[in-house]
N, C-alpha and C. Protein backbone atom coordinates (compact mmCIF):
# COMPACT_ATOMS: atom_id res chain seq x y z
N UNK A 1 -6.02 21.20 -13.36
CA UNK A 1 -4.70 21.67 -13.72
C UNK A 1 -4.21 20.97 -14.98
N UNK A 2 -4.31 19.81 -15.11
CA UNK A 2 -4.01 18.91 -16.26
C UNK A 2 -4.52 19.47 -17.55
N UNK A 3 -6.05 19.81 -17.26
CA UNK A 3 -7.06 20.43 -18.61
C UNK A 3 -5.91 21.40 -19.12
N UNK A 4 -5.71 22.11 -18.29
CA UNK A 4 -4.59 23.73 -18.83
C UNK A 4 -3.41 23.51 -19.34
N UNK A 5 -2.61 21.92 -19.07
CA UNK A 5 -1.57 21.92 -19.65
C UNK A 5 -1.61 21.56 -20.67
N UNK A 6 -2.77 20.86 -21.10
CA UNK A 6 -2.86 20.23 -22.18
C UNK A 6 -2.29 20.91 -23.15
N UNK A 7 -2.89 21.84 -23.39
CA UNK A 7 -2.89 23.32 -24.77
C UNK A 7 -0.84 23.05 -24.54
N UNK A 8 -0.32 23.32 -23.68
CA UNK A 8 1.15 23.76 -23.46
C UNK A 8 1.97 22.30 -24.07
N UNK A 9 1.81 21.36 -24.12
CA UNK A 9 2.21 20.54 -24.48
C UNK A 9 2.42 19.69 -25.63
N UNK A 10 3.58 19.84 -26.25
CA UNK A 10 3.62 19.64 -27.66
C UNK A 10 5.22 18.77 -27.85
N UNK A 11 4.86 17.51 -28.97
CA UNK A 11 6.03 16.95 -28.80
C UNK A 11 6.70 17.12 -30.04
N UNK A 12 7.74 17.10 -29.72
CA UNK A 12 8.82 17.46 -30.64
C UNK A 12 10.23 16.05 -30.09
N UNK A 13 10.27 15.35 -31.16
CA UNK A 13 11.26 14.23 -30.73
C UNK A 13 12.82 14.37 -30.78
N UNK A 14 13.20 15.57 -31.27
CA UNK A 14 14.14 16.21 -30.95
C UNK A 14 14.58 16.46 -29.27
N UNK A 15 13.13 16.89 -28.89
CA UNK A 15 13.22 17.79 -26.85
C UNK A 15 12.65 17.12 -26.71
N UNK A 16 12.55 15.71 -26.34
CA UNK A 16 11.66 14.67 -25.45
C UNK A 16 12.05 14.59 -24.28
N UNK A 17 12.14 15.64 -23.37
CA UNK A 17 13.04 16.04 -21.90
C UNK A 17 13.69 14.62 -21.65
N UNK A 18 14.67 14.58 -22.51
CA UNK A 18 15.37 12.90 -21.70
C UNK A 18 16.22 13.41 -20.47
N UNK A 19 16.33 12.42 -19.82
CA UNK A 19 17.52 12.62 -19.00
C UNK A 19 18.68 11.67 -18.96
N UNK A 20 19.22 12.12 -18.02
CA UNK A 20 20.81 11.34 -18.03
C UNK A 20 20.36 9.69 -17.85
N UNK A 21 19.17 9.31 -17.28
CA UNK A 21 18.96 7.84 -17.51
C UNK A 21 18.37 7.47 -19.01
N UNK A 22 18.30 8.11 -20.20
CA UNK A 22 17.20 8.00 -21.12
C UNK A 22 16.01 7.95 -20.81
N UNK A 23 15.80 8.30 -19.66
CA UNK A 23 14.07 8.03 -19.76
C UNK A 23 13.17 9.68 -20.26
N UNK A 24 12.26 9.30 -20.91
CA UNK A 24 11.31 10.57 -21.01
C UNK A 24 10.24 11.08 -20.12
N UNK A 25 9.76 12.22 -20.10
CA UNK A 25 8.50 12.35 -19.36
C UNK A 25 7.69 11.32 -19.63
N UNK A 26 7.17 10.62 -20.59
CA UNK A 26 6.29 9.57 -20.21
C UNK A 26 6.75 8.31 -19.53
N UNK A 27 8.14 8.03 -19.45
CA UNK A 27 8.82 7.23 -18.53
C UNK A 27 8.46 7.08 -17.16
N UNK A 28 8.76 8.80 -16.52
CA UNK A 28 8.79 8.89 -15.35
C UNK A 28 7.05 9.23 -15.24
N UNK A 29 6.48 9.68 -15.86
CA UNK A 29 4.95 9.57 -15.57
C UNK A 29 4.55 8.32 -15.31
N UNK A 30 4.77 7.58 -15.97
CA UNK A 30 4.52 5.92 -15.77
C UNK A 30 4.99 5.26 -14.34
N UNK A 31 6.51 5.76 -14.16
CA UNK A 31 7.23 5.29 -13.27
C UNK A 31 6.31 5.65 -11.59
N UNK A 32 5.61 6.95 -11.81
CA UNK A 32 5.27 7.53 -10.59
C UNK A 32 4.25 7.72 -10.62
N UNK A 33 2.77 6.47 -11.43
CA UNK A 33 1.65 6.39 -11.42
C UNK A 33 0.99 7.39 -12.01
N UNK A 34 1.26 8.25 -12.72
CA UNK A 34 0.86 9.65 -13.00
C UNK A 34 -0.31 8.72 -14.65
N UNK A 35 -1.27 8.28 -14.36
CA UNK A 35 -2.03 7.60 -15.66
C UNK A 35 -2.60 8.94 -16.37
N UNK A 36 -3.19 10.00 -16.23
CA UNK A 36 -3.69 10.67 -16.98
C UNK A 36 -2.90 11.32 -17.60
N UNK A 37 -1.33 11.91 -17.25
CA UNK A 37 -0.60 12.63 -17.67
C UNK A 37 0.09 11.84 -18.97
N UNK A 38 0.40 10.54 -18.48
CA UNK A 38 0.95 9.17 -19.24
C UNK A 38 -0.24 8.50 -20.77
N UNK A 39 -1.77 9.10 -20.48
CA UNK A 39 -2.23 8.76 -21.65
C UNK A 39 -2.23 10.32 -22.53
N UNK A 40 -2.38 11.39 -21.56
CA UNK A 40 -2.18 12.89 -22.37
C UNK A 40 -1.00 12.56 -23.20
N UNK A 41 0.22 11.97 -22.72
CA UNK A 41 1.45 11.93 -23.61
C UNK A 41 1.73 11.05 -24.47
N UNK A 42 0.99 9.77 -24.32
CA UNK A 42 0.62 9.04 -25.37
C UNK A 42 -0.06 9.87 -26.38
N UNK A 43 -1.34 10.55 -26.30
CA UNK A 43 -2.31 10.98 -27.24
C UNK A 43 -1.50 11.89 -27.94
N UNK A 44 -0.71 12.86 -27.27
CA UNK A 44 0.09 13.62 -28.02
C UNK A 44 1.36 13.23 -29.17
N UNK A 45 1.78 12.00 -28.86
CA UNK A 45 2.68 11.37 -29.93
C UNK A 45 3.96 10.55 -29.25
N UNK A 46 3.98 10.85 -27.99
CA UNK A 46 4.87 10.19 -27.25
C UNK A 46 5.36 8.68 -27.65
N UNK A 47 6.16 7.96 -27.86
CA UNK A 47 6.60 6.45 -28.33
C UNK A 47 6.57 6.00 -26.42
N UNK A 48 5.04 5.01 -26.61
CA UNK A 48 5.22 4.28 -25.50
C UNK A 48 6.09 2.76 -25.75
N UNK A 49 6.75 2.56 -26.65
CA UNK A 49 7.49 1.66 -26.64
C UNK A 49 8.82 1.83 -26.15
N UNK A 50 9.46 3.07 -26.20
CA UNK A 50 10.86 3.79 -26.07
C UNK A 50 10.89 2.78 -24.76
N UNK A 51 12.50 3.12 -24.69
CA UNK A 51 13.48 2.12 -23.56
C UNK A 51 14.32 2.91 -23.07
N UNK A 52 14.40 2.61 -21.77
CA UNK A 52 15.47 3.44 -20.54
C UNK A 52 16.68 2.84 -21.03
N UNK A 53 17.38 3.27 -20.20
CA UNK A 53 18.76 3.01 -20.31
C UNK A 53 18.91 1.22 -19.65
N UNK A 54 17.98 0.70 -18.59
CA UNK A 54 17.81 -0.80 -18.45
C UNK A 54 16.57 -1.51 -19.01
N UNK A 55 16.77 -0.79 -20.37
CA UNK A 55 15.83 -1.28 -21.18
C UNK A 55 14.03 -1.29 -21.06
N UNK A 56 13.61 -0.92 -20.24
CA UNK A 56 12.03 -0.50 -19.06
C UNK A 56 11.69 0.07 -20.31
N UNK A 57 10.45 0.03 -20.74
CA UNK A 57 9.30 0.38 -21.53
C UNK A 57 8.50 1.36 -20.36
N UNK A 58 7.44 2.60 -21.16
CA UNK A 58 7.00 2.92 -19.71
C UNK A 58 5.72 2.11 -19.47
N UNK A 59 5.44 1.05 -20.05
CA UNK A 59 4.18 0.34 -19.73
C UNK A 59 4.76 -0.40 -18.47
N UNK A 60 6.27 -1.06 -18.66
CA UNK A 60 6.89 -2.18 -17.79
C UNK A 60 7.22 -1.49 -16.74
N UNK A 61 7.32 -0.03 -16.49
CA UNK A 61 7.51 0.90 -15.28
C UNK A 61 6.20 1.26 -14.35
N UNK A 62 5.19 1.70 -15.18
CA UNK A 62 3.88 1.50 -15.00
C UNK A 62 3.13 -0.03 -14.23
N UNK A 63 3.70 -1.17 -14.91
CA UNK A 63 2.97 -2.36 -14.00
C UNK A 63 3.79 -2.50 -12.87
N UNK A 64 5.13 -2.09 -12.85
CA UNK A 64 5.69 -1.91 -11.34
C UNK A 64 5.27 -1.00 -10.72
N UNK A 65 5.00 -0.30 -10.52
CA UNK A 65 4.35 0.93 -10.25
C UNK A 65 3.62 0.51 -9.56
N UNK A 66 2.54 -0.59 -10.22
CA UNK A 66 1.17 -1.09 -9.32
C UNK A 66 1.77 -2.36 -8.75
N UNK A 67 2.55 -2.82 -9.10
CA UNK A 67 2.90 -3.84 -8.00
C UNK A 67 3.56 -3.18 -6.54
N UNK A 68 4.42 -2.09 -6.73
CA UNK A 68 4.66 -1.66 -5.65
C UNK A 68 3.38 -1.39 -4.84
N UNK A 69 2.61 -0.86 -5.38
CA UNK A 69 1.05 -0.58 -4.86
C UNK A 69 0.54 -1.44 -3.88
N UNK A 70 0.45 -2.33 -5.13
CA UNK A 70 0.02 -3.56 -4.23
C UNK A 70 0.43 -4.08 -2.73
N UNK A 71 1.86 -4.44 -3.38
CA UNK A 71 2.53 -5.14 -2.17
C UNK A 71 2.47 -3.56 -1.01
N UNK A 72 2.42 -2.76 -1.18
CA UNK A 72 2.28 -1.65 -0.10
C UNK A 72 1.68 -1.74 1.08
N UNK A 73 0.17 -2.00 -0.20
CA UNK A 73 -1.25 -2.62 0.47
C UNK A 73 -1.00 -3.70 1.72
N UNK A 74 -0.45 -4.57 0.50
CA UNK A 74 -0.47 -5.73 1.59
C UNK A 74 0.25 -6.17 2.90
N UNK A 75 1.41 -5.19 2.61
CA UNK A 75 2.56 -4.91 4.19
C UNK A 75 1.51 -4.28 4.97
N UNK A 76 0.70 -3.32 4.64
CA UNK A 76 -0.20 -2.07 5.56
C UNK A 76 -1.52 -3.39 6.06
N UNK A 77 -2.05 -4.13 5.40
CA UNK A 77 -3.16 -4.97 6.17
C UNK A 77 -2.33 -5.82 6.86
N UNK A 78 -1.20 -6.72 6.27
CA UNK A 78 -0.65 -7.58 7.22
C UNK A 78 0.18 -6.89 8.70
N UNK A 79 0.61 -5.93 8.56
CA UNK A 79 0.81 -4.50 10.05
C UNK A 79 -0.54 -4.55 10.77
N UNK A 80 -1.46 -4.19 9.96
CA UNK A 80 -2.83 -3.85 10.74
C UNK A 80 -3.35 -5.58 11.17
N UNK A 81 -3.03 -6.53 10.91
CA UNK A 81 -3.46 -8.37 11.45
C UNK A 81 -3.06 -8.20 12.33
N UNK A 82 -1.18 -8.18 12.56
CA UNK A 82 -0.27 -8.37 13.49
C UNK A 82 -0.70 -7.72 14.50
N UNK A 83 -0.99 -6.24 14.34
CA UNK A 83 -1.40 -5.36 15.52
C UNK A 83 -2.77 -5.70 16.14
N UNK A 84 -3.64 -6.01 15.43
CA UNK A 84 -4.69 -6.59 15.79
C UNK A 84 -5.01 -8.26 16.51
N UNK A 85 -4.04 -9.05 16.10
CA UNK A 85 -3.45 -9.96 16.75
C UNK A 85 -2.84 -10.37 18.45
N UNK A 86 -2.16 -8.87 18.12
CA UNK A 86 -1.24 -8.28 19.79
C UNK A 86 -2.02 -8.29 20.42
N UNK A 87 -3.39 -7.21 19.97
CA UNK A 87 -4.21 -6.61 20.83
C UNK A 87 -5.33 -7.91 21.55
N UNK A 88 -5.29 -8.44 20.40
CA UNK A 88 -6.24 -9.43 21.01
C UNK A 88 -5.74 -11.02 21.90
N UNK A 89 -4.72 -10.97 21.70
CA UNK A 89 -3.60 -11.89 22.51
C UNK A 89 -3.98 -11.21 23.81
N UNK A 90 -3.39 -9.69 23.68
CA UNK A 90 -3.21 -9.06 25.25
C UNK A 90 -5.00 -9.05 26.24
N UNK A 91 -5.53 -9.04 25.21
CA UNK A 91 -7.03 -9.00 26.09
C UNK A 91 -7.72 -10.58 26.47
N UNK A 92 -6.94 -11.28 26.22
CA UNK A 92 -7.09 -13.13 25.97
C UNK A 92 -6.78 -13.00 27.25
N UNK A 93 -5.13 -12.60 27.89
CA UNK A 93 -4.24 -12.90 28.73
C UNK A 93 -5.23 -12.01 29.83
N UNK A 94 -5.68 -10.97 29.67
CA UNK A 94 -6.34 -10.23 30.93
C UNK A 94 -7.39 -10.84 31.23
N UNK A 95 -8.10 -11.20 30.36
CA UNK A 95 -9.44 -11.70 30.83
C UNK A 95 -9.26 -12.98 30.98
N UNK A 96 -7.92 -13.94 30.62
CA UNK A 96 -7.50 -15.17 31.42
C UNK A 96 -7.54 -15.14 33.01
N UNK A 97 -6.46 -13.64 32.91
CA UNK A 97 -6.17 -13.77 34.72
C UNK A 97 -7.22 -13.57 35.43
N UNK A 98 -8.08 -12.51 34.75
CA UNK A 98 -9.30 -12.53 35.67
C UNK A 98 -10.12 -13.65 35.96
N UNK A 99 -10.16 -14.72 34.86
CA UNK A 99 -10.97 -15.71 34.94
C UNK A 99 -10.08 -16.57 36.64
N UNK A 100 -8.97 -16.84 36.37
CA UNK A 100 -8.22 -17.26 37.48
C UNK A 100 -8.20 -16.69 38.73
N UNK A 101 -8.13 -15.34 38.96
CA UNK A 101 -8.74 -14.90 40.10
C UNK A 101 -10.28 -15.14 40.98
N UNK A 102 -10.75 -15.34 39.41
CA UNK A 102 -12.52 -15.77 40.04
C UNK A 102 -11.97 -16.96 40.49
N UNK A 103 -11.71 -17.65 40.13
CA UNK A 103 -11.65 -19.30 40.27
C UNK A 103 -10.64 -19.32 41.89
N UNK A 104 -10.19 -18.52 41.90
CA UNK A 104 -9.10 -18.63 43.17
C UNK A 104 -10.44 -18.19 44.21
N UNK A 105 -10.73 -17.03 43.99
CA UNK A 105 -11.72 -16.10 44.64
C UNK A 105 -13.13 -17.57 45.24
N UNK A 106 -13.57 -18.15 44.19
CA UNK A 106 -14.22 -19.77 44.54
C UNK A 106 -14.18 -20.44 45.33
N UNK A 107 -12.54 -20.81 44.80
CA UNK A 107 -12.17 -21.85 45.57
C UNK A 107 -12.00 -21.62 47.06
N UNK A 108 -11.81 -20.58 47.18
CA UNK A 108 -11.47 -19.94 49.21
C UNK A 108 -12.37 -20.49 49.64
N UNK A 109 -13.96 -21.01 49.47
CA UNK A 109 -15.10 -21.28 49.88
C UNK A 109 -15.11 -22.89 49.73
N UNK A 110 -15.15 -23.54 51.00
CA UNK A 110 -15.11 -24.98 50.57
C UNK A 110 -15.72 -25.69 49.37
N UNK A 111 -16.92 -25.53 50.06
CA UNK A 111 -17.92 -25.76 49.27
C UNK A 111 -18.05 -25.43 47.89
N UNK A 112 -17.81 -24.19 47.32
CA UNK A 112 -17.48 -23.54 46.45
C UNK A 112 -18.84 -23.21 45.75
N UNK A 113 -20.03 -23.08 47.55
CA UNK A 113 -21.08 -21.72 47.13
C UNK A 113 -21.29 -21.08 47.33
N UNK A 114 -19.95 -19.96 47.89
CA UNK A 114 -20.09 -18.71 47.87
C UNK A 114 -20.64 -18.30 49.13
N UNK A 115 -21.15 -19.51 50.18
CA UNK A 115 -21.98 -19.36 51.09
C UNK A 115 -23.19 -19.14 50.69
N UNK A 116 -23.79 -19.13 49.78
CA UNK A 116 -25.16 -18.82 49.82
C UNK A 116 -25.94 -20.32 49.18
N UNK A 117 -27.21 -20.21 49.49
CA UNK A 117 -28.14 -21.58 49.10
C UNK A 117 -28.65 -21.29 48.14
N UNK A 118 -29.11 -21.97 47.25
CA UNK A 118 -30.27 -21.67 45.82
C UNK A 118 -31.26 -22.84 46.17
């Protein structure tokens, strides 16, 4: 789909679709990871230096972009520890009690052989 827009896309710094924040399409391409669309609009003439209205470059929108990424990542593995953590706490505690039941189950037997000789 990108190949096809290419041809359609032409800059004119007059219509650089700003919006009410100043930002341009290569702003918000940047802003919302969009890299191929963001170097198409570079190649075409786009000013990757331009500034939002809080001053954001779209390179400086772009490395947030991947930091959000990141840290995404890292909430989603540290969720998946925790849960994996639970799970293995909870199977500690079952196969504790069971161990304690054997041991109760033992001990009923004076001796604690079960009645049988080896």
């Amino acid at each position: 789909m990108l190949q096809d827009e290419r041809q359609n896309i032409r800059y004119d710094r007059d219509f650089c679709y700003k919006i009410a924040k100043g930002e341009t399409a290569l702003h918000i391409a940047a802003k919302r990871g969009h890299k191929e669309l963001a170097e198409l609009l570079i190649e075409k003439g786009w000013d990757p230096e331009s500034r939002n209205y809080k001053m954001e470059s779209p390179g400086g929108l772009a490395s947030n972009f991947l930091k959000s990424v990141r840290n995404g990542i890292k909430e989603r593995i540290k969720s998946e520890e925790t849960k994996m953590q639970m799970l293995l706490s909870q199977r500690y505690t079952s196969m504790f009690d069971k161990a304690v039941a054997a041991f109760k189950w033992i001990d009923a037997f004076e001796d604690g052989r079960l009645g049988v000789s080896f």
